[in-house]
C-alpha atoms as a PDB file:
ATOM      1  CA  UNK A   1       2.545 -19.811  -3.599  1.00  0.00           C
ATOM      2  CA  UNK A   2       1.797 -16.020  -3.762  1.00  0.00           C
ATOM      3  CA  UNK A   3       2.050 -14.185  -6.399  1.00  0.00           C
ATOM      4  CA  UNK A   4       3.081 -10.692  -6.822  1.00  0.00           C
ATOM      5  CA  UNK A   5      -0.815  -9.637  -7.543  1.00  0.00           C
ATOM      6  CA  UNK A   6      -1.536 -11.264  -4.451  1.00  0.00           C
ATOM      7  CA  UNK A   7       0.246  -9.535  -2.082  1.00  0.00           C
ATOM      8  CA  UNK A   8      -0.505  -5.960  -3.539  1.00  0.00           C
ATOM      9  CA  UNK A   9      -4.111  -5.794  -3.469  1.00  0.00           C
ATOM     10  CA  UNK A  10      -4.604  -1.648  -4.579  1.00  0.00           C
ATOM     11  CA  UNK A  11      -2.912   1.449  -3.851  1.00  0.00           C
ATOM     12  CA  UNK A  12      -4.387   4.088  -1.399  1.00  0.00           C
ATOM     13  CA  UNK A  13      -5.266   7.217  -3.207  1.00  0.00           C
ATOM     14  CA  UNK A  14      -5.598  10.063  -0.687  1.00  0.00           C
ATOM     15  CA  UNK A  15      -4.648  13.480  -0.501  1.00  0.00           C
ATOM     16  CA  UNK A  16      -1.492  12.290   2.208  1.00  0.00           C
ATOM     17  CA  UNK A  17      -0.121   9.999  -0.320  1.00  0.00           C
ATOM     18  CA  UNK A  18      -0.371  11.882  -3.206  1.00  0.00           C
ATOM     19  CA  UNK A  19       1.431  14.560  -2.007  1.00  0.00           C
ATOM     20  CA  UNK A  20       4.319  11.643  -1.149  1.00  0.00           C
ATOM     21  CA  UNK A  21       4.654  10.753  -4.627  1.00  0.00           C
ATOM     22  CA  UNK A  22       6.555  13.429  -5.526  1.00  0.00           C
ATOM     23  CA  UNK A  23       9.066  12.156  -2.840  1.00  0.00           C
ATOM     24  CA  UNK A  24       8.703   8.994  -5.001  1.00  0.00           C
ATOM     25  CA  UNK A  25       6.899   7.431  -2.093  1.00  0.00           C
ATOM     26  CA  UNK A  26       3.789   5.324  -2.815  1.00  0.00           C
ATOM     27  CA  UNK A  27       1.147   3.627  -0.278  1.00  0.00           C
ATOM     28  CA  UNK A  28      -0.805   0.312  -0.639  1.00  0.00           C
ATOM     29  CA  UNK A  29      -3.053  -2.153   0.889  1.00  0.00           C
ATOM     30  CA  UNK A  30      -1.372  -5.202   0.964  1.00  0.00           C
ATOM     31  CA  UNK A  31      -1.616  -8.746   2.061  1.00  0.00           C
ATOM     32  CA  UNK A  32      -1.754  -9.098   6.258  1.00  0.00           C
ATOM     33  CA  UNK A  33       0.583 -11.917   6.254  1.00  0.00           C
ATOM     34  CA  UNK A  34       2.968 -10.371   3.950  1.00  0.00           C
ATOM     35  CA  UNK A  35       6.471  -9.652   4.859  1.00  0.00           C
ATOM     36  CA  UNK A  36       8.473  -6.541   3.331  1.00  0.00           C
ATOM     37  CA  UNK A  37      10.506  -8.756   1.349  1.00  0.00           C
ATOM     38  CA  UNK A  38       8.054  -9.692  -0.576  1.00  0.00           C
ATOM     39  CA  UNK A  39       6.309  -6.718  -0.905  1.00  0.00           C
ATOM     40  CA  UNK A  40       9.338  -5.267  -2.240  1.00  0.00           C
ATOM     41  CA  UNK A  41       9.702  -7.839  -4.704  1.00  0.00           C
ATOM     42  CA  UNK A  42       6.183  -7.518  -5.677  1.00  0.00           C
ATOM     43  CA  UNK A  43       6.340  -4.030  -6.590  1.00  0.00           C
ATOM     44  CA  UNK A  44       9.732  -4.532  -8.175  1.00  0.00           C
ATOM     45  CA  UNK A  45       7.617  -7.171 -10.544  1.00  0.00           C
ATOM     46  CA  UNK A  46       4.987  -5.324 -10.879  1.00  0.00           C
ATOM     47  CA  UNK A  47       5.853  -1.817 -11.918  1.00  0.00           C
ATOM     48  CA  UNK A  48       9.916  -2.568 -12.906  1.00  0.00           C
ATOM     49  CA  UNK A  49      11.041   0.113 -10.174  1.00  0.00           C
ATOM     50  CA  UNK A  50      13.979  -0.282  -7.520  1.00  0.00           C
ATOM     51  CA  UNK A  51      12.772  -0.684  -4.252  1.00  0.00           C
ATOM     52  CA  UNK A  52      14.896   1.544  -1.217  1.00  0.00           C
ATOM     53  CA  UNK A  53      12.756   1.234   1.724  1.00  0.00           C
ATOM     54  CA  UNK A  54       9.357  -0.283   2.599  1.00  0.00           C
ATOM     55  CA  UNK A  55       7.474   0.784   5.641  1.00  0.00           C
ATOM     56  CA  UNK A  56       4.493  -1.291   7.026  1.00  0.00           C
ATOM     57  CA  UNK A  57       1.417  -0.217   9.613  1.00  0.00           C
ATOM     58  CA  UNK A  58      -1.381  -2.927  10.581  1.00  0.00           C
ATOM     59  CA  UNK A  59      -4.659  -1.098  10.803  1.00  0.00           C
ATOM     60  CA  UNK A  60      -7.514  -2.258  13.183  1.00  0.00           C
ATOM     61  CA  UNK A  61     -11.355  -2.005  12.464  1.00  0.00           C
ATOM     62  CA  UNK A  62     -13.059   1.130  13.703  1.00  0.00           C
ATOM     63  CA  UNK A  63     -15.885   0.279  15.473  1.00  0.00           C
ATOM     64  CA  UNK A  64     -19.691   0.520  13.766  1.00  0.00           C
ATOM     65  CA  UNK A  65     -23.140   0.314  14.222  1.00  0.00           C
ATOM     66  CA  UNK A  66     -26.693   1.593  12.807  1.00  0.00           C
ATOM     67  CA  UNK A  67     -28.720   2.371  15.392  1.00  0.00           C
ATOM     68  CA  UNK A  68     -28.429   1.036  18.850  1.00  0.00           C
ATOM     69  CA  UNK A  69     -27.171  -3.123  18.176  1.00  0.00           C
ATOM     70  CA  UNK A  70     -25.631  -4.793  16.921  1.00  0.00           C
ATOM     71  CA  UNK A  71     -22.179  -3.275  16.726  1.00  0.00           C
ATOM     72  CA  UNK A  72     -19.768  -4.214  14.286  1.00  0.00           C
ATOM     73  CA  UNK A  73     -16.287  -3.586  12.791  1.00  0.00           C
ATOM     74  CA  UNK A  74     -15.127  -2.375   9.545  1.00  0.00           C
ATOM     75  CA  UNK A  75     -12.614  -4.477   8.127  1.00  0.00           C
ATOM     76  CA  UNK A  76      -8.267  -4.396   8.972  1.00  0.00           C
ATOM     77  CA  UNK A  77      -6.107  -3.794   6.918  1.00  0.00           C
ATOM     78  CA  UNK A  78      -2.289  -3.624   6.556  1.00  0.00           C
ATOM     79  CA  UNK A  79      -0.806  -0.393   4.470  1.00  0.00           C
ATOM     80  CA  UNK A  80       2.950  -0.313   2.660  1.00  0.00           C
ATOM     81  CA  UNK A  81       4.668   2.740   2.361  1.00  0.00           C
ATOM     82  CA  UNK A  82       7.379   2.185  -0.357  1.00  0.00           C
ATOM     83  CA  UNK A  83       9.789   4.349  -1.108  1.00  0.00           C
ATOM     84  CA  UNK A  84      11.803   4.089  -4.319  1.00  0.00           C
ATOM     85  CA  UNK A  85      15.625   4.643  -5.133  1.00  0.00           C
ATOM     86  CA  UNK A  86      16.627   8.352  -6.312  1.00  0.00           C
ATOM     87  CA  UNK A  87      17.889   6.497  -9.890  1.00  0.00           C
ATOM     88  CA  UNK A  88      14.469   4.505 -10.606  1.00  0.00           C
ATOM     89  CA  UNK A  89      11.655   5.514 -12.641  1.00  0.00           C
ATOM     90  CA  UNK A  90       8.485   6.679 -11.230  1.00  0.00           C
ATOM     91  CA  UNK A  91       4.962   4.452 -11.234  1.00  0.00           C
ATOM     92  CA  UNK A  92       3.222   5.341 -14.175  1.00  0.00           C
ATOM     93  CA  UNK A  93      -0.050   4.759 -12.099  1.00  0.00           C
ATOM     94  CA  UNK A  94      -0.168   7.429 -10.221  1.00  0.00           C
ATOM     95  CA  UNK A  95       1.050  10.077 -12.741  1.00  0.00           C
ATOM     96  CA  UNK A  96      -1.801  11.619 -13.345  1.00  0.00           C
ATOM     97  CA  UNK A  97      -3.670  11.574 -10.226  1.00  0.00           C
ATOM     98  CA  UNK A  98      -0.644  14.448  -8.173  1.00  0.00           C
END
């Protein structure tokens, strides 16, 4: 059984996303296998929010090497984009950071 700390592994703090948050939108990595149900629920657990809308993108591995072989590949990932409802609270998380 997964639990909500699981399936959110950490949020994604760039310059795109923090300009979101004041959209209350929020990215994370998350889980591969997860589904947006639960991802959903897990930030509902997590952070006591309201969930509207969650978004997902599966990101490949770029391509790497040092020097001529061997090549390699970073690691994939899968993002969330969550978007909250206009009556819920904002994450306290990422207050500080926008």
């Amino acid at each position: 059984m997964k639990t909500a700390y699981d399936i959110i592994l950490k949020p994604v703090i760039t310059e795109q996303s923090m300009e979101a948050v004041e959209e209350k939108k929020y990215v994370f990595y998350v889980l591969p296998t997860a589904t947006k149900p639960e991802i959903k629920a897990a930030i509902e657990e997590i952070f006591g929010v309201k969930v509207e809308k969650v978004n997902t993108l599966r990101m490949d591995g770029k391509a790497k090497r040092q020097g001529a072989y061997p090549q390699g590949r970073t690691a994939a990932y899968k993002k969330a984009m969550v978007k909250l409802t206009a009556d819920s609270k904002t994450i306290e998380f990422f207050e500080g950071m926008a």
